[in-house]
Protein backbone atom coordinates (compact mmCIF):
# COMPACT_ATOMS: atom_id res chain seq x y z
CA UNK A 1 79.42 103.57 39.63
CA UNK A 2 82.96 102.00 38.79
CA UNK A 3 86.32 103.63 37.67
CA UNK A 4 88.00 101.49 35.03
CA UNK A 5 91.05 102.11 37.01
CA UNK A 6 89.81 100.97 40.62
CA UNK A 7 88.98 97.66 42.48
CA UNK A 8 85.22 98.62 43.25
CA UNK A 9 82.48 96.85 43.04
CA UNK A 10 79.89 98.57 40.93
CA UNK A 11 76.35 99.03 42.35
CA UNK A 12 74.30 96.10 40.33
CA UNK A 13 77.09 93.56 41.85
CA UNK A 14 76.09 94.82 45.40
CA UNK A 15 72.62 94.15 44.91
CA UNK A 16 73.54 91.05 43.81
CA UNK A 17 75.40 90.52 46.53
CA UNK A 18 72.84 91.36 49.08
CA UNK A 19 70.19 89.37 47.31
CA UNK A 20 72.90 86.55 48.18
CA UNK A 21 72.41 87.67 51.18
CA UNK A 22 69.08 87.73 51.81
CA UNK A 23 68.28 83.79 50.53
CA UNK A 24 70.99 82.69 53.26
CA UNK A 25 69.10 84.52 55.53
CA UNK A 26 65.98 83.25 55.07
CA UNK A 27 67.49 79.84 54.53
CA UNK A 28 68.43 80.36 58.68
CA UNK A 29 66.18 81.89 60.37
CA UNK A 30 62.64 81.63 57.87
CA UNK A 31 61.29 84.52 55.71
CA UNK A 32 58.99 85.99 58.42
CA UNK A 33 62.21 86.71 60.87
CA UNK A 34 64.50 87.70 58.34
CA UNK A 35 62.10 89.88 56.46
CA UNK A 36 62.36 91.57 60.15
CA UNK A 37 65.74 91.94 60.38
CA UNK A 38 66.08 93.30 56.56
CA UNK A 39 62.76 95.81 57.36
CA UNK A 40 64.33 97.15 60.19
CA UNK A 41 68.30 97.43 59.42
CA UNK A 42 69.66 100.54 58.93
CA UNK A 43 71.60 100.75 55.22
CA UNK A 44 74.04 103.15 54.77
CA UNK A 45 74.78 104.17 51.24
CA UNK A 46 78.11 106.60 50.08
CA UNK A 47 78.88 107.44 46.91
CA UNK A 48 80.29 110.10 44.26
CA UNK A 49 83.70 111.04 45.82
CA UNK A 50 85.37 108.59 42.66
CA UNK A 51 82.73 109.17 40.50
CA UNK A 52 83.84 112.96 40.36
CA UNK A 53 87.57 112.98 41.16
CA UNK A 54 88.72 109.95 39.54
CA UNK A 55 86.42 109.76 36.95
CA UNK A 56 84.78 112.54 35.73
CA UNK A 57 87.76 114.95 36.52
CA UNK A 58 89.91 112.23 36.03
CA UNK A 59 92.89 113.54 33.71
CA UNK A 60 94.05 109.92 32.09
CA UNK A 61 90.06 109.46 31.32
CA UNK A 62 87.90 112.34 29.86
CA UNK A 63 84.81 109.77 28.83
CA UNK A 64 82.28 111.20 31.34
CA UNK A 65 83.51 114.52 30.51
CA UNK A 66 82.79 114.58 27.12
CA UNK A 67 79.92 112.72 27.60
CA UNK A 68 78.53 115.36 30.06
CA UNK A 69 78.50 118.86 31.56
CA UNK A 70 79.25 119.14 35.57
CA UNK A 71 75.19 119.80 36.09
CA UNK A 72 74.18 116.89 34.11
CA UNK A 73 76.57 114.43 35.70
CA UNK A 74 75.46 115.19 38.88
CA UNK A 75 71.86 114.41 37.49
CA UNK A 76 72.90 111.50 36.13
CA UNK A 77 74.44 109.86 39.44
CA UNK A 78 71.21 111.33 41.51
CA UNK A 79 69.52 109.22 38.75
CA UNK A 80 71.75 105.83 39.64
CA UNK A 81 71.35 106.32 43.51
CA UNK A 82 67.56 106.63 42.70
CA UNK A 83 67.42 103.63 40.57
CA UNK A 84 69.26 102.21 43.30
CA UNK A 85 67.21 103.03 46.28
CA UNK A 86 64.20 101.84 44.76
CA UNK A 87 65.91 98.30 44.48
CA UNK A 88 66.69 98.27 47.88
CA UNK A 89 62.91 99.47 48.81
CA UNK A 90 62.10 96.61 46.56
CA UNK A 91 64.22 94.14 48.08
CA UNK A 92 62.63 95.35 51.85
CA UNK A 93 65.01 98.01 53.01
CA UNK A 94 63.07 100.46 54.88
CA UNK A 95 65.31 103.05 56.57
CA UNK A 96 68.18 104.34 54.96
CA UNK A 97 71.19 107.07 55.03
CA UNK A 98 72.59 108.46 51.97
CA UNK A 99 75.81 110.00 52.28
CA UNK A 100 76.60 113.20 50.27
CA UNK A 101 80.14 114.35 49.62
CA UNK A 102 82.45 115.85 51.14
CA UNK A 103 85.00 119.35 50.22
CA UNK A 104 86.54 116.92 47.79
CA UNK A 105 88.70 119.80 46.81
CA UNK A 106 90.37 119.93 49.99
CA UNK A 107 91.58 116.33 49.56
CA UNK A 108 95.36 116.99 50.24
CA UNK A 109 95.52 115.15 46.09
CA UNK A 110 93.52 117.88 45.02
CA UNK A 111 95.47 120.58 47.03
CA UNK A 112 98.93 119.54 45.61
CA UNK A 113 97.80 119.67 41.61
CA UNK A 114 96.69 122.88 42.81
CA UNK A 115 99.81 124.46 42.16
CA UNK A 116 98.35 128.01 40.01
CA UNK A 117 96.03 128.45 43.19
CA UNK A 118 99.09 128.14 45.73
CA UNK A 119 97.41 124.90 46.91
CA UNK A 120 95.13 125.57 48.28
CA UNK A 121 91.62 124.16 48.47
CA UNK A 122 90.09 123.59 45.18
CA UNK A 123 86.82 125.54 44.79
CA UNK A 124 85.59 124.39 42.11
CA UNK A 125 85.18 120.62 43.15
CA UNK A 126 83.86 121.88 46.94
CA UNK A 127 80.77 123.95 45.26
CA UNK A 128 80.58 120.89 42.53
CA UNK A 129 79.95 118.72 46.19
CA UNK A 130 77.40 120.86 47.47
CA UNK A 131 75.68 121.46 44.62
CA UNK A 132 75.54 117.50 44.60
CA UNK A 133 74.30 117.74 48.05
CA UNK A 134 71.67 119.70 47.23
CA UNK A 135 70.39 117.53 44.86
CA UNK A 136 70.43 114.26 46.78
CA UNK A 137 68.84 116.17 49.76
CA UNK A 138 66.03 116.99 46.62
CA UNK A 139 65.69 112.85 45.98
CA UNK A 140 65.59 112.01 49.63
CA UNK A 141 62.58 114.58 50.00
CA UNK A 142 61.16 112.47 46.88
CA UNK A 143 61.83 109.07 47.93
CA UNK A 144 60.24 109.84 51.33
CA UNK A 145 57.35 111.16 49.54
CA UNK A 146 56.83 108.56 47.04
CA UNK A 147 57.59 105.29 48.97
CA UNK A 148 55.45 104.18 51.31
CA UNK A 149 56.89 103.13 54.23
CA UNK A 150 60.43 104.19 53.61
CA UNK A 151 62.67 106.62 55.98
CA UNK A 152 65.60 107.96 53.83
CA UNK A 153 67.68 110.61 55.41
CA UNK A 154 71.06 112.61 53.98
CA UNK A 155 74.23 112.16 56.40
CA UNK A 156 76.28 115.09 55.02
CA UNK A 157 79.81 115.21 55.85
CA UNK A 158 80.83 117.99 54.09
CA UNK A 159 79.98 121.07 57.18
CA UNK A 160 81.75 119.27 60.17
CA UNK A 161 84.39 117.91 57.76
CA UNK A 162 85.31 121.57 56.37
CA UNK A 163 85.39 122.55 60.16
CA UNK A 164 87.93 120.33 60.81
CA UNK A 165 90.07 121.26 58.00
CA UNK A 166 89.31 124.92 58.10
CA UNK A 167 89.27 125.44 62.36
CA UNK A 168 91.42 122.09 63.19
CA UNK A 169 92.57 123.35 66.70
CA UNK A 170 89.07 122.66 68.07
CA UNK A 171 89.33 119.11 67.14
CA UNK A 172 93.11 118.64 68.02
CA UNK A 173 94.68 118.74 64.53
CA UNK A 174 97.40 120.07 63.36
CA UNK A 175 97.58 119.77 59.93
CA UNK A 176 95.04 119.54 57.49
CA UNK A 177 96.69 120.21 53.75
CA UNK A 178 99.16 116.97 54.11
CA UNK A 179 98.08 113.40 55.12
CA UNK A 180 100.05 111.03 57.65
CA UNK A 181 101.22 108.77 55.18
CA UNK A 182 104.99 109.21 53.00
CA UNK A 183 104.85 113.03 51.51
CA UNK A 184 101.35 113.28 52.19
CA UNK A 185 100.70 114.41 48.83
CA UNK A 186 100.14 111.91 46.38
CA UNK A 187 100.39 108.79 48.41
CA UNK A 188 97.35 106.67 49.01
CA UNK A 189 95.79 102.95 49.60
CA UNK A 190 98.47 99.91 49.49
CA UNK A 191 101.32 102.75 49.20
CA UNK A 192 100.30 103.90 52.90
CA UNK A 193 101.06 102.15 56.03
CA UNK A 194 102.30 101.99 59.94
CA UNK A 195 105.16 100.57 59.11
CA UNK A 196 106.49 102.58 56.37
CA UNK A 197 109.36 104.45 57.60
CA UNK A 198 108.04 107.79 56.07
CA UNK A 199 104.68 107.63 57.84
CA UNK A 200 104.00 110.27 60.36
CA UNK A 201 104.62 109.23 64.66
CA UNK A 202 100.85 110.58 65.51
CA UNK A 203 98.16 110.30 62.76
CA UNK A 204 95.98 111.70 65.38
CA UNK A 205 97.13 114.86 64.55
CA UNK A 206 96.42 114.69 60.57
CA UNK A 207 93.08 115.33 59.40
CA UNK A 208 93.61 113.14 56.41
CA UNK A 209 95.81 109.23 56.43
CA UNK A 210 96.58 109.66 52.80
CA UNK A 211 96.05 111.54 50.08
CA UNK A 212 92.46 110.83 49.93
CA UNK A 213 90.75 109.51 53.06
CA UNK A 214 90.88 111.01 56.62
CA UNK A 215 92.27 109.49 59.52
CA UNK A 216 90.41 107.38 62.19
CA UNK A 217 90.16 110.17 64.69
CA UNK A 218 88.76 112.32 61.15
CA UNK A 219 86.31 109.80 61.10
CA UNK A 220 85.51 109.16 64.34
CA UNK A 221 84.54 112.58 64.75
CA UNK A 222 82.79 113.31 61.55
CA UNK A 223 80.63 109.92 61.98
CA UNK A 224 79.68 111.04 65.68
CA UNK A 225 78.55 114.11 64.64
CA UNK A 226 76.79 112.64 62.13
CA UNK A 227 75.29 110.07 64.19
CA UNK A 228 74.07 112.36 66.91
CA UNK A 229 72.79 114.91 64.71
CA UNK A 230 70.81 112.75 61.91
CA UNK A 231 71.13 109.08 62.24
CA UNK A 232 69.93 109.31 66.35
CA UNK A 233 66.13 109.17 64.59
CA UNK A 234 66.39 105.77 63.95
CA UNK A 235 67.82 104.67 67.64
């Protein structure tokens, strides 16, 4: 998906970009040792954190919104991710991790426009995630049903991710409803760096960087766990 307001690349420009890929490939090493190499890499696919938070809750843009209700716009990117699986199956990929979301409503962002529920997590967005979690767990059980060949597996972050924010002394933190960077509120991206003279000494003790994505250490330990407990199948 893209957000009118962000720099991403939407999905049909990836695949473009991989298919790029894949002639240059071929082009160096000959089809039957590259179609190797693209059989047996591992492809890991995230998506849906934007799609929900800065577009279809987005407040300066209420297209989705009005387009659809929560339920169906969670069918409707389960139905893009499947679209897009396929294509990669098509274009040789063979094992494959799709990321679900995580408690996007304890994104420090979503915690300060909290202000009626004393900001604190925001409910409502963690059950949309796992309700979208559910459902990709539902395609993966499909994919790996329908196409032969294929090993798709869900890498959920949300669990170990709400344990850090929710029990952060057994991981070291020591505070999970602010981010590193400036206030820790509303900053984010090109606004947040080492330099600035408002970011915190030791990001090692913040769960999140900025307003919206964890820390290294937050993703060093949610990718471990993640790793060990799911993504080990393919070692």
């Amino acid at each position: 998906m893209k957000h009118l307001g962000l720099s991403v690349i939407p999905l049909w420009k990836e695949v473009n970009y991989y298919k790029e890929y894949q002639t240059r490939l071929r082009e160096y090493l000959g089809e039957q040792k590259a179609n190797k190499i693209l059989s047996e890499a591992l492809y890991l696919i995230s998506m849906g954190t934007n799609d929900f938070l800065e577009n279809y809750y987005s407040t300066t843009q209420r297209t989705r919104s009005s387009q659809f209700t929560v339920e169906q716009y969670q069918d409707f990117l389960v139905g893009i991710a499947k679209g897009f699986l396929e294509e990669l199956y098509g274009l040789g990929a063979r094992k494959i991790s799709l990321g679900g979301l995580p408690p996007m409503g304890c994104l420090p962002l979503e915690r300060t426009t909290n202000i009626m529920g004393g900001n604190t997590c925001v409910e409502q967005y963690n059950n949309v995630a796992e309700q979208f979690n559910s459902k990709l767990k539902v395609l993966v059980d499909q994919l790996n049903d329908e196409l032969p060949g294929i090993k798709v597996v869900l890498s959920n972050p949300y669990g170990i991710l709400l344990k850090a924010i929710t029990r952060p002394s057994l991981y070291g933190f020591v505070e999970t409803s602010r981010a590193c960077c400036a206030t820790g509120r509303f900053e984010m991206g090109f606004m947040c760096n080492q330099f600035s003279p408002f970011t915190c000494i030791d990001a090692t003790k913040y769960v999140f960087w900025d307003s919206f994505h964890p820390t290294e250490r937050t993703n060093y330990i949610v990718s471990r766990y993640v790793f060990k407990k799911i993504l080990n199948q393919f070692v």
